[in-house]
C-alpha atoms as a PDB file:
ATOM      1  CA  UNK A   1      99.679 124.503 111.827  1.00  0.00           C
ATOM      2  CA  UNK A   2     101.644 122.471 113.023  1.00  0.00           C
ATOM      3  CA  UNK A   3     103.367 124.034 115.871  1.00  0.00           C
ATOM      4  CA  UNK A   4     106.780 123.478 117.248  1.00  0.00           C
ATOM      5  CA  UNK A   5     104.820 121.836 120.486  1.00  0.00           C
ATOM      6  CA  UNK A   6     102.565 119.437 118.767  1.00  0.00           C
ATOM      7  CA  UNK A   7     105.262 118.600 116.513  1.00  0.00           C
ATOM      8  CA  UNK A   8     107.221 117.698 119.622  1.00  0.00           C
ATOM      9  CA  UNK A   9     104.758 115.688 120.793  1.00  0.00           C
ATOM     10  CA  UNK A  10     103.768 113.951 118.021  1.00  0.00           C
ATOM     11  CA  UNK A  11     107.566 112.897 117.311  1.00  0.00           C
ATOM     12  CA  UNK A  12     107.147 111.082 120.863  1.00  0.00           C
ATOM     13  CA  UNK A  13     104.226 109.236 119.551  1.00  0.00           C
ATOM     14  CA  UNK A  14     105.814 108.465 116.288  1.00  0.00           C
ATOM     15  CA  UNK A  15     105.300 104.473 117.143  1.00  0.00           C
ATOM     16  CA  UNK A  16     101.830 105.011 117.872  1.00  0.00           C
ATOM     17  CA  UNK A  17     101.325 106.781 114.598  1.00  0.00           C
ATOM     18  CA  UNK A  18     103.006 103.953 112.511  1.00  0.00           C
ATOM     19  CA  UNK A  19     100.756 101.290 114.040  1.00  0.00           C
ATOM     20  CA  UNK A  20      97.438 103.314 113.594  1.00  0.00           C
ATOM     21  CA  UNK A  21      98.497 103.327 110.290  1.00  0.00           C
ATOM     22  CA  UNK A  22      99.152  99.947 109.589  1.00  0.00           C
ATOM     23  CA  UNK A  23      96.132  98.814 111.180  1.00  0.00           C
ATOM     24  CA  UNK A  24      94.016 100.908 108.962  1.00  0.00           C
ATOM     25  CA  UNK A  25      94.868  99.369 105.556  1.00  0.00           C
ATOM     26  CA  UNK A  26      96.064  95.610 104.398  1.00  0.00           C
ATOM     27  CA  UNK A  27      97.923  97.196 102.744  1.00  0.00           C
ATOM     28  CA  UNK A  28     100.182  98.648 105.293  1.00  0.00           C
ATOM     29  CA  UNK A  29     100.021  95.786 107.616  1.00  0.00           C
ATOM     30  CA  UNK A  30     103.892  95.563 107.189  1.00  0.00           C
ATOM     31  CA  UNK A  31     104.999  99.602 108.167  1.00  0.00           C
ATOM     32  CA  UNK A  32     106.223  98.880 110.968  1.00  0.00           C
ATOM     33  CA  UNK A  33     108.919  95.875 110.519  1.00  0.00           C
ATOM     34  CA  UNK A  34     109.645  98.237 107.428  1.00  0.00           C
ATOM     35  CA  UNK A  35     109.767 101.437 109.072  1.00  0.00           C
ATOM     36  CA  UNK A  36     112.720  99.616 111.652  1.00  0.00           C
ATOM     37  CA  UNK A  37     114.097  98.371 108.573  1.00  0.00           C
ATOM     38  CA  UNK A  38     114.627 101.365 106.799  1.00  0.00           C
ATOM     39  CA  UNK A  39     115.744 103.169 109.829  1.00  0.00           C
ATOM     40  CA  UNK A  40     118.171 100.235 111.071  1.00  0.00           C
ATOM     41  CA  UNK A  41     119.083  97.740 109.283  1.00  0.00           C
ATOM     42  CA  UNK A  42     119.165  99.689 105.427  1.00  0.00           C
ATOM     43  CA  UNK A  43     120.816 102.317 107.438  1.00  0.00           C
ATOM     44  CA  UNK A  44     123.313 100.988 108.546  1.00  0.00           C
ATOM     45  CA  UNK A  45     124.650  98.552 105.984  1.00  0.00           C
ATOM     46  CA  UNK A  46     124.488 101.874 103.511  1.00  0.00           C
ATOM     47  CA  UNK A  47     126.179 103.592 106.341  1.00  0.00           C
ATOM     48  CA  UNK A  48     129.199 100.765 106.235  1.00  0.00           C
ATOM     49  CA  UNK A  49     129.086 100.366 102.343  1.00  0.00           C
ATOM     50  CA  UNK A  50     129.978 103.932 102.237  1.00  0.00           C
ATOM     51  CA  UNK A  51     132.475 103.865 104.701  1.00  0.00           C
ATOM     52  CA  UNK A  52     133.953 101.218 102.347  1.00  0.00           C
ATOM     53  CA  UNK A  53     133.584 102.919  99.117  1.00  0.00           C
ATOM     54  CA  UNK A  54     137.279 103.643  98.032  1.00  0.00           C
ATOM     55  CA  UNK A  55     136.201 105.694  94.315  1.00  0.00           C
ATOM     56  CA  UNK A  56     133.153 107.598  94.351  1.00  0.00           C
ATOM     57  CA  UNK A  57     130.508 105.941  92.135  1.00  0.00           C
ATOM     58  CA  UNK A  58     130.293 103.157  94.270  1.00  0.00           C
ATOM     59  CA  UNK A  59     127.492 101.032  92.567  1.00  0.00           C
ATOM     60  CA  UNK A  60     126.816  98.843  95.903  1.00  0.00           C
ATOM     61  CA  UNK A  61     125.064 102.057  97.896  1.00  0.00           C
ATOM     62  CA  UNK A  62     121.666 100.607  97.216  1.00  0.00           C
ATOM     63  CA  UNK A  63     120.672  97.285  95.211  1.00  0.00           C
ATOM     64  CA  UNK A  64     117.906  96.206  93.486  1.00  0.00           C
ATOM     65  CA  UNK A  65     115.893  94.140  96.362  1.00  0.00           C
ATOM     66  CA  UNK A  66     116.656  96.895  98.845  1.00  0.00           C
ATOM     67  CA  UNK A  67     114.942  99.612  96.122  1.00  0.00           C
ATOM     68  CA  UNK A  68     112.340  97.345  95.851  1.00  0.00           C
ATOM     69  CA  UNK A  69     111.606  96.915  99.452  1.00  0.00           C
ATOM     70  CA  UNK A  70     112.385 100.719 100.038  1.00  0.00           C
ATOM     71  CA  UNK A  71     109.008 101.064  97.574  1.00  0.00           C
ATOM     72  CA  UNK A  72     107.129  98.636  99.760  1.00  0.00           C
ATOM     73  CA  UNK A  73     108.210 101.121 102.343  1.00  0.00           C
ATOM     74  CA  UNK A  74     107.049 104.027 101.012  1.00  0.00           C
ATOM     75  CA  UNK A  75     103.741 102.934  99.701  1.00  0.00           C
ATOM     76  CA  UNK A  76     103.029 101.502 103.330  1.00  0.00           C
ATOM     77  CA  UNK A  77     103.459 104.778 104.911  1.00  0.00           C
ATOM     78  CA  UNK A  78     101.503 106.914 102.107  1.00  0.00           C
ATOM     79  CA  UNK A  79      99.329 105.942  99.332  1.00  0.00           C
ATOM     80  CA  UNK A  80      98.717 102.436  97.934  1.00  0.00           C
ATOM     81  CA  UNK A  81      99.865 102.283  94.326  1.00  0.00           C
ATOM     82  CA  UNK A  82     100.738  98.277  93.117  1.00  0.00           C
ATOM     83  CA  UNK A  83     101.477  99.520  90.001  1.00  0.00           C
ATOM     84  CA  UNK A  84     104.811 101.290  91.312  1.00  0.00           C
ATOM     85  CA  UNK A  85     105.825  97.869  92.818  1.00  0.00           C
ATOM     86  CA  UNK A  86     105.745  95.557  89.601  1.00  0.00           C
ATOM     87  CA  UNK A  87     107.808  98.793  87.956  1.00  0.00           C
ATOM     88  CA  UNK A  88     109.984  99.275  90.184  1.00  0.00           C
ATOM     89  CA  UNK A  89     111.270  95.470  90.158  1.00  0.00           C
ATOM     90  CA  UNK A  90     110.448  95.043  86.666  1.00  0.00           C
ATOM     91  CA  UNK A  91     114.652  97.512  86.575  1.00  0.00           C
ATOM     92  CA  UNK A  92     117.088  95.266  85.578  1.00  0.00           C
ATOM     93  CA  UNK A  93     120.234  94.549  88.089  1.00  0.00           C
ATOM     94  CA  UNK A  94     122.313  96.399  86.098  1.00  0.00           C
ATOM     95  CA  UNK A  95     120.227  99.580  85.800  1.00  0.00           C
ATOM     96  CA  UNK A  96     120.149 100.159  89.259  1.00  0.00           C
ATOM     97  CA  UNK A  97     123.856  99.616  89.347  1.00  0.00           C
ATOM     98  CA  UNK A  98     124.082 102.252  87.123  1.00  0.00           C
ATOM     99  CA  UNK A  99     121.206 105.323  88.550  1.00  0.00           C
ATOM    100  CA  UNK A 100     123.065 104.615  92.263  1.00  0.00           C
ATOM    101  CA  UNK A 101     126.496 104.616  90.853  1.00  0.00           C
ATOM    102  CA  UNK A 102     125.823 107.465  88.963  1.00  0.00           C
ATOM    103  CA  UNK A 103     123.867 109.251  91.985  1.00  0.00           C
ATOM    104  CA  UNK A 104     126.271 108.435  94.359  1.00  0.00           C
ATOM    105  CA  UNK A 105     128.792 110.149  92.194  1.00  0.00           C
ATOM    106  CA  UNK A 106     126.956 113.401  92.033  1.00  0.00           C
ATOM    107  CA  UNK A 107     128.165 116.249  93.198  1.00  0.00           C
ATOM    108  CA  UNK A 108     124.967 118.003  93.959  1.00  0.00           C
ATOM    109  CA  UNK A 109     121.831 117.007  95.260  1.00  0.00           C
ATOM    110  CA  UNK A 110     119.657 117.524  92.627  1.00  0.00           C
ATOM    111  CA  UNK A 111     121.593 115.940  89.799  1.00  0.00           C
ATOM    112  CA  UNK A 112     121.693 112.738  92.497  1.00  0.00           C
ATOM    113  CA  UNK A 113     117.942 113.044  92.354  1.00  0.00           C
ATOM    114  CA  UNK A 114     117.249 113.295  88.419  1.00  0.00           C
ATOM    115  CA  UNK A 115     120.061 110.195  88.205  1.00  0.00           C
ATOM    116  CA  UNK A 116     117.550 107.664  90.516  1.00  0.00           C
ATOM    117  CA  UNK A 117     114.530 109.299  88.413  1.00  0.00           C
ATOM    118  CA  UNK A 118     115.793 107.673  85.616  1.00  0.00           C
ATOM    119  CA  UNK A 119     114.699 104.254  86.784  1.00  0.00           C
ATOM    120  CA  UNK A 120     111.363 102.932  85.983  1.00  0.00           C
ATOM    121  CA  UNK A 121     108.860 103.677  89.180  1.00  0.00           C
ATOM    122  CA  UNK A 122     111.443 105.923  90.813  1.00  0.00           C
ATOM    123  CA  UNK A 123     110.155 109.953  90.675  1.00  0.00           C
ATOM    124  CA  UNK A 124     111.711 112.273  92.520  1.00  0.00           C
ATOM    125  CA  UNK A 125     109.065 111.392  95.854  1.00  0.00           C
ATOM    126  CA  UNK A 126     111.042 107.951  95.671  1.00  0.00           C
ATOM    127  CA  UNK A 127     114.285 109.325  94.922  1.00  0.00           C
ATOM    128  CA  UNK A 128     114.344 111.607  97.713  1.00  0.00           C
ATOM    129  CA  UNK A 129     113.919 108.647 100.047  1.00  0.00           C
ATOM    130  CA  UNK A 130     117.551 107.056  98.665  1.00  0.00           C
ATOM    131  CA  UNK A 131     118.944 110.567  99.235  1.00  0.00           C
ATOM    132  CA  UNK A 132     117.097 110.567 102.743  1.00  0.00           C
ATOM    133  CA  UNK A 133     118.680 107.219 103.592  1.00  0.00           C
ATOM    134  CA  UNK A 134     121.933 108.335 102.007  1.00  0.00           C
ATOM    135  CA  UNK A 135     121.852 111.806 104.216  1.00  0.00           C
ATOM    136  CA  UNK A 136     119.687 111.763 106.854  1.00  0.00           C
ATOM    137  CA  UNK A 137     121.007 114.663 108.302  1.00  0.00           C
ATOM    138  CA  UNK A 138     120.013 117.207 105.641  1.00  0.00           C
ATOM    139  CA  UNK A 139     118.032 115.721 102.955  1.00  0.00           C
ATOM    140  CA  UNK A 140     113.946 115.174 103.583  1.00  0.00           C
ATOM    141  CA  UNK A 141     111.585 112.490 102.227  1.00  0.00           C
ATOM    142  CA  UNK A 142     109.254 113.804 100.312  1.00  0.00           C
ATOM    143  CA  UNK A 143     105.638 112.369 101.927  1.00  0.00           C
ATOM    144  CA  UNK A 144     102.287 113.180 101.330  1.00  0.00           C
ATOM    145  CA  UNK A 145     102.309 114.654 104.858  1.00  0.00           C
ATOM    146  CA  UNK A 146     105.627 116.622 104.349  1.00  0.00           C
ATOM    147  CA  UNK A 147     104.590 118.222 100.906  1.00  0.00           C
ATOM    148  CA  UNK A 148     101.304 119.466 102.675  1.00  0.00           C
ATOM    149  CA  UNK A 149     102.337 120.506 105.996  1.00  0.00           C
ATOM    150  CA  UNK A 150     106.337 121.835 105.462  1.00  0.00           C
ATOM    151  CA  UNK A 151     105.570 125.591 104.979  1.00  0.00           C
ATOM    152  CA  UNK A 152     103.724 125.676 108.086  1.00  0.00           C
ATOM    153  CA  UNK A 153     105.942 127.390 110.032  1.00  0.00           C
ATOM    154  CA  UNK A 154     104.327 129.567 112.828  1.00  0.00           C
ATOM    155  CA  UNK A 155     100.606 129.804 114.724  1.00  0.00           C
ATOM    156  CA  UNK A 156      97.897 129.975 112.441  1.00  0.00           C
ATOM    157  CA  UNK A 157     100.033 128.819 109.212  1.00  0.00           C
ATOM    158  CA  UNK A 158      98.144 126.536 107.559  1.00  0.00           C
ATOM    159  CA  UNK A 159     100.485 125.247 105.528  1.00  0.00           C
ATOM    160  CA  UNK A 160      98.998 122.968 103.603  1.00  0.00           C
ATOM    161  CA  UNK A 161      98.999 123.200  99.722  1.00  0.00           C
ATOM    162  CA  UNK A 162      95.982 123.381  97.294  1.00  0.00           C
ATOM    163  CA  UNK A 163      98.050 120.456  95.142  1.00  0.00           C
ATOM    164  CA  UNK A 164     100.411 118.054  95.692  1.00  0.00           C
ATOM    165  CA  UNK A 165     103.157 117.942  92.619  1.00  0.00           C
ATOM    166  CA  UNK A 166     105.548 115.303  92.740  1.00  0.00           C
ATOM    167  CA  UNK A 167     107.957 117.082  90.170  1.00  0.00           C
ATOM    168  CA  UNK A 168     111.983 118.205  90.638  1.00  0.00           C
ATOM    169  CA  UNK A 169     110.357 121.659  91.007  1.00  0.00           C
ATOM    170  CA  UNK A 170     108.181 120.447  93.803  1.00  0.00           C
ATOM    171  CA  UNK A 171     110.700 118.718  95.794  1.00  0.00           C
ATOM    172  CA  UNK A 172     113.567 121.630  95.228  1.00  0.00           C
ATOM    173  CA  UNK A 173     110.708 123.585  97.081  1.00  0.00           C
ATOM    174  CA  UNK A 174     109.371 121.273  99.347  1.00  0.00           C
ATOM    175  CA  UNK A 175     113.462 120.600 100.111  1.00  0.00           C
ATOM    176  CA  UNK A 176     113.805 124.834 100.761  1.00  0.00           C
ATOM    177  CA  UNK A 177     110.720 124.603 102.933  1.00  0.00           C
ATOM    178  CA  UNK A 178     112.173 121.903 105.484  1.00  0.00           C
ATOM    179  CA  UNK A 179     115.860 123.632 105.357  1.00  0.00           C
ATOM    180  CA  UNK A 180     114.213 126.881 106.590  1.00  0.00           C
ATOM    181  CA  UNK A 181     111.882 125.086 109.206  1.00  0.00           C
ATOM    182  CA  UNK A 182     114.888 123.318 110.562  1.00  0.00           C
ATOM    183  CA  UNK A 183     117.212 125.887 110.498  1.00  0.00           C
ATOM    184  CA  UNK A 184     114.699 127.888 112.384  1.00  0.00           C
ATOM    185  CA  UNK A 185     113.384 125.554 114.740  1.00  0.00           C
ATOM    186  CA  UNK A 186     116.480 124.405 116.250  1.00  0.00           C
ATOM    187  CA  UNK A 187     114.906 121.652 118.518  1.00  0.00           C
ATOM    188  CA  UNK A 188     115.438 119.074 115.651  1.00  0.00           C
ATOM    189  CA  UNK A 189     118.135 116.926 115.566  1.00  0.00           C
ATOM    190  CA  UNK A 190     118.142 116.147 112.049  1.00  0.00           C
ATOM    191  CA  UNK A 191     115.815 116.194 108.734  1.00  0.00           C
ATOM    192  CA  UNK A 192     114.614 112.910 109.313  1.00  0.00           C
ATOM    193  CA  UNK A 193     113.619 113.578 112.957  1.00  0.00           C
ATOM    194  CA  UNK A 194     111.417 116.659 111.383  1.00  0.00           C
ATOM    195  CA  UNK A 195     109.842 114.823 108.381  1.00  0.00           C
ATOM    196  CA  UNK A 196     109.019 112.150 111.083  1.00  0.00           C
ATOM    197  CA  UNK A 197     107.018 114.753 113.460  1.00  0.00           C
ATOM    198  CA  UNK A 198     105.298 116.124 110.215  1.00  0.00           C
ATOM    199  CA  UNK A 199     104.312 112.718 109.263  1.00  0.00           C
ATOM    200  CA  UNK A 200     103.171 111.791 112.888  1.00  0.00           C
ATOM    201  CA  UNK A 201     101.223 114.252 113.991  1.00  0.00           C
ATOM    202  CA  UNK A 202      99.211 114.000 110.366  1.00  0.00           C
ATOM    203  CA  UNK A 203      98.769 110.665 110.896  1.00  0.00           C
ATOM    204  CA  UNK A 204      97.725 111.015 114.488  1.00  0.00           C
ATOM    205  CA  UNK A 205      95.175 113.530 113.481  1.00  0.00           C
ATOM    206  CA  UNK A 206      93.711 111.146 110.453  1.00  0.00           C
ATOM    207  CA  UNK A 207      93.171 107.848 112.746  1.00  0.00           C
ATOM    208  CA  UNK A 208      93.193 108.771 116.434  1.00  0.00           C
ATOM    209  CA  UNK A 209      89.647 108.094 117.779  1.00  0.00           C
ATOM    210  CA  UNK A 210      89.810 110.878 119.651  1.00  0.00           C
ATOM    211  CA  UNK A 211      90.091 113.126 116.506  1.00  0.00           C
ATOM    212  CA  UNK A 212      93.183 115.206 118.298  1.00  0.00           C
ATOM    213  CA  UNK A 213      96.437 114.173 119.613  1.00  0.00           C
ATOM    214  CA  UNK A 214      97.515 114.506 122.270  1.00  0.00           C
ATOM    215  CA  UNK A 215      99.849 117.328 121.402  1.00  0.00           C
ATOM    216  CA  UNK A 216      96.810 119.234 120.438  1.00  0.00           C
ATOM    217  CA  UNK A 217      95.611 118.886 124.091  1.00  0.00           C
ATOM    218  CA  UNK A 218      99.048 120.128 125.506  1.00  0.00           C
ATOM    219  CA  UNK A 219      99.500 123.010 122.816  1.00  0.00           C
ATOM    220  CA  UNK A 220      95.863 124.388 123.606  1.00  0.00           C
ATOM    221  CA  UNK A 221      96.144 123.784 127.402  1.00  0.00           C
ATOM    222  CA  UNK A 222      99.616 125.952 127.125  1.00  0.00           C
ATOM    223  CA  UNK A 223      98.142 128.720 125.168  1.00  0.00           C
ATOM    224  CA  UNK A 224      95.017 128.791 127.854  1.00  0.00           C
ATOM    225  CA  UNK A 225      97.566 128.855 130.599  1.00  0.00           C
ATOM    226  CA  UNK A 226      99.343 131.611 128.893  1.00  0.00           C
ATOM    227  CA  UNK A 227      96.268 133.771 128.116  1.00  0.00           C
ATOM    228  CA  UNK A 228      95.233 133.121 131.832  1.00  0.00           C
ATOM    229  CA  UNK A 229      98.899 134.839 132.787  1.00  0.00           C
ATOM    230  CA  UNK A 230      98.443 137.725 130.918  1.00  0.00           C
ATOM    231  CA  UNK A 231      95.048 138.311 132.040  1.00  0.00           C
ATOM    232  CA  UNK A 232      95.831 137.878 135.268  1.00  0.00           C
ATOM    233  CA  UNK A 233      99.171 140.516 134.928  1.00  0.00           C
ATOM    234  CA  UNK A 234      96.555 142.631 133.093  1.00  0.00           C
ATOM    235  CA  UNK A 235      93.942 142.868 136.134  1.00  0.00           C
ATOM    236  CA  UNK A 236      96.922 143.101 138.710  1.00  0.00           C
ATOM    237  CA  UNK A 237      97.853 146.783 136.805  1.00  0.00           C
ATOM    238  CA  UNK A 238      94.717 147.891 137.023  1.00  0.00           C
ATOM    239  CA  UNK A 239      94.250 147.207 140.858  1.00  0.00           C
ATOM    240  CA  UNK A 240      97.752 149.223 140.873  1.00  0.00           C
ATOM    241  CA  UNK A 241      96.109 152.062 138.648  1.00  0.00           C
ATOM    242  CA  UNK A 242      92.888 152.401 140.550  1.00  0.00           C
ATOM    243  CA  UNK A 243      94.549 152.271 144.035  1.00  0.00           C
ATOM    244  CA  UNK A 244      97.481 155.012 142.833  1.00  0.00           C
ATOM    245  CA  UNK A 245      94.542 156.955 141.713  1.00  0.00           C
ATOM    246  CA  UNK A 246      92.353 156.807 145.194  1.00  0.00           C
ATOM    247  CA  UNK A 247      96.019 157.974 147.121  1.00  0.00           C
ATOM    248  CA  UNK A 248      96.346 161.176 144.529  1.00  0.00           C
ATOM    249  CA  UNK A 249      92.636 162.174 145.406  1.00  0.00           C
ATOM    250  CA  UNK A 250      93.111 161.501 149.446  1.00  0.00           C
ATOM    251  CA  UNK A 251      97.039 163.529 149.151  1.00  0.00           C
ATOM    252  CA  UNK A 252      96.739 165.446 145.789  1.00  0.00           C
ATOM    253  CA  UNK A 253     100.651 166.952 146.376  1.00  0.00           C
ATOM    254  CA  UNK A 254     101.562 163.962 146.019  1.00  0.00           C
ATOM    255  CA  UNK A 255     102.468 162.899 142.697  1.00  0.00           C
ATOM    256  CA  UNK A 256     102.207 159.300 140.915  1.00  0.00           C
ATOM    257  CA  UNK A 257     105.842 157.453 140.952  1.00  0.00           C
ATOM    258  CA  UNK A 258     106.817 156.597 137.272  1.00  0.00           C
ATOM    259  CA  UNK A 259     108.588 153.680 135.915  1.00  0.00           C
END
């Protein structure tokens, strides 16, 4: 829980998802322009910055109003907490300068992660979105939805944890949990696309009227179908058995073929 399927179709309804969500808080009234923000514009000006960047280090990756709007971002598309937004801009210009410098610089993951931790507001939920932005390819963004639903990995997995931690533990987990799931479920195109179907299809599930997706529909509809298949192969053999049986007892010499 969640399957490959409805994960699949849930990532198709990933618009849908964003504006049941920002219609059911003030609050989020704003995920959308920020979601194609963060996927577009933020994405690609890091994208040329980088390109740029002639020493590692490179202090421009990320700046102060784009953290702060990244935090806007993230506390659209999960909980509400002002607090976090009055930190977060309360860093000074040069700080930042210093945690993305210094993070950019990095030569792991991790150590990238516990550099943007340093700044006021930014834990490593918030961090991981720089290093999502940053590497889209490989590195997740830790949601609410992802921590709960990422070890979910076949039928009848639920998945979901007890407790959400928002610690460097937690996310080095979390982060193992979404490298296996998209190593193994090689549909995905990228981390990002699989955070995004976790995210959907939990957010489909929370405000669709219907109380199911869509996907849900499709995934139970192809597990009846199947079912019906193997039932029907299963009453097919026995029409084969009984009628192999009734031509032993009319010619008993002659013996039952054998596959």
């Amino acid at each position: 829980m969640p399957t490959r399927a409805q994960l699949e179709g849930a990532l198709a309804r990933y618009s849908e998802a964003l504006r049941l969500r920002s219609t059911a808080s003030k609050s989020s009234k704003d995920l959308l322009e920020l979601d194609r923000w963060y996927r577009g514009e933020l994405r690609t000006t890091v994208a040329e910055r980088r390109t740029r960047s002639t020493k590692k280090g490179a202090a421009d990756w990320l700046t102060k109003a784009e953290l702060v709007r990244l935090m806007d971002w993230k506390l659209a598309r999960g909980k509400w907490r002002p607090r976090l937004q009055q930190m977060v801009a309360s860093n000074p210009d040069s700080a930042v300068r210093e945690a993305v410098s210094a993070a950019s610089a990095a030569t792991d993951r991790e150590s990238a992660l516990k550099e943007l931790s340093k700044l006021k507001a930014v834990g490593p939920a918030t961090a991981s979105a720089i290093l999502a932005l940053w590497y889209p390819e490989d590195e997740p963004f830790m949601s609410d939805e992802g921590i709960d639903f990422a070890a979910a990995l076949d039928k009848g997995d639920k998945g979901k944890k007890a407790k959400r931690d928002y610690t460097v533990k937690a996310w080095r987990e979390y982060r193992q949990e979404l490298q296996t799931r998209l190593k193994k479920e090689e549909q995905w195109e990228s981390m990002e696309q699989l955070e995004m179907a976790i995210w959907a299809w939990a957010t489909l599930r929370k405000y669709s009227p219907e109380g199911e997706t869509a996907a849900d529909v499709e995934a139970t509809a192809e597990m009846a179908t199947e079912k019906e298949a193997d039932g029907d192969a299963s009453e097919k053999a026995k029409r084969r058995g009984a009628a192999n049986s009734e031509e032993v007892a009319k010619n008993p010499s002659k013996k039952r073929k054998t596959r």
